[in-house]
Protein backbone atom coordinates (compact mmCIF):
# COMPACT_ATOMS: atom_id res chain seq x y z
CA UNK A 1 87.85 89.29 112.78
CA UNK A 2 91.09 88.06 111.54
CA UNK A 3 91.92 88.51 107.93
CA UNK A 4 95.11 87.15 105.91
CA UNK A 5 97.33 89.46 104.03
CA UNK A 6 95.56 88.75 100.66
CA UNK A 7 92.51 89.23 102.61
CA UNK A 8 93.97 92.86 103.53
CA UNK A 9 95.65 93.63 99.94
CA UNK A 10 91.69 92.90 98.40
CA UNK A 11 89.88 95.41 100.72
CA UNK A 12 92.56 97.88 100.70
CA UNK A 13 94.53 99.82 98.69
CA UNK A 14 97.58 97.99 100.04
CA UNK A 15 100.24 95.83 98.13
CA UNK A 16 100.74 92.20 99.86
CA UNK A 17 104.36 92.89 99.47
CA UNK A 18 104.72 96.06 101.17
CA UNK A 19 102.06 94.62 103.84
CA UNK A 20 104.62 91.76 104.56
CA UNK A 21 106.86 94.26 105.13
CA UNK A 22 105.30 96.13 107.76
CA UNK A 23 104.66 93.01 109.75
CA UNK A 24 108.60 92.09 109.14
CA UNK A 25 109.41 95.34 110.69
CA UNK A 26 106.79 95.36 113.19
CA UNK A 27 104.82 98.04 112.29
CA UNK A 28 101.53 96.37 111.72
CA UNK A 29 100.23 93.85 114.69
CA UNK A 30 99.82 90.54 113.48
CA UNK A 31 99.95 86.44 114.32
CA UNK A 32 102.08 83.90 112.67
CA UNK A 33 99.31 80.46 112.49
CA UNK A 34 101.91 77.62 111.93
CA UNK A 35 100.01 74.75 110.43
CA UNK A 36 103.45 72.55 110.12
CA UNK A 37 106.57 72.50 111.57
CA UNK A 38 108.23 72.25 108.11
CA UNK A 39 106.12 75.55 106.81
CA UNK A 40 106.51 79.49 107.93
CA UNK A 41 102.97 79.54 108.83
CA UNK A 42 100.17 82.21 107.75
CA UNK A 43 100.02 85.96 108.63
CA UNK A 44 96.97 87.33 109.66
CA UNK A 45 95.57 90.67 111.06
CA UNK A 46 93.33 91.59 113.12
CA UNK A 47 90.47 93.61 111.71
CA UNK A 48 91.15 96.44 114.53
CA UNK A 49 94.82 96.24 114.75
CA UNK A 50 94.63 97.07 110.91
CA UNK A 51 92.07 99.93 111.09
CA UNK A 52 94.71 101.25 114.16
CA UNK A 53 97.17 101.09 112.16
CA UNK A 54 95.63 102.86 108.95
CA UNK A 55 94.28 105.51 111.05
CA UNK A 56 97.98 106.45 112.59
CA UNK A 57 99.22 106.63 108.84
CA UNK A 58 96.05 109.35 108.48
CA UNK A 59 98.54 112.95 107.12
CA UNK A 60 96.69 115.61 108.35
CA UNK A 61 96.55 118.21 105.68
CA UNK A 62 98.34 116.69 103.53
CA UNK A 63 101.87 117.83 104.81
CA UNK A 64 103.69 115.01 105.82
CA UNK A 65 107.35 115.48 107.41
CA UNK A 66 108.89 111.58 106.47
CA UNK A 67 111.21 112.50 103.49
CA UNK A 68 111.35 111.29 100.20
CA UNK A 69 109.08 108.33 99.19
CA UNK A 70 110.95 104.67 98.95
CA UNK A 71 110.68 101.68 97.27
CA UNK A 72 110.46 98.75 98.84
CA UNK A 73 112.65 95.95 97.49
């Protein structure tokens, strides 16, 4: 099933913005559906591209070797 990013952002505990910016970096799997060719078109996700991703971000122990949290802009 494929969801949209507000679609995502209501079922999980996940901002839109910072879910834009995983796409924009290309961490999270997703489909641009352009509707015009004036328009950026729609993000959405697939259902198990999402859970894949979620389950890579799973810290074991809670230790987690990344550095510092940051903000995202």
């Amino acid at each position: 099933m494929m969801l949209s990013i507000r679609a995502i952002a209501e079922k999980f505990p996940l901002s839109k913005s910072l879910l834009y910016e995983l796409c924009k970096q290309g961490r999270l799997r997703h489909l641009r559906v352009k509707t015009s060719p004036t328009r950026r078109g729609k993000i959405v996700v697939d259902e198990e591209d999402l859970k894949r991703f979620l389950d890579e971000c799973v810290v074991e122990d809670g230790v987690s070797d990344d550095g510092p949290l940051k903000y995202i802009r």
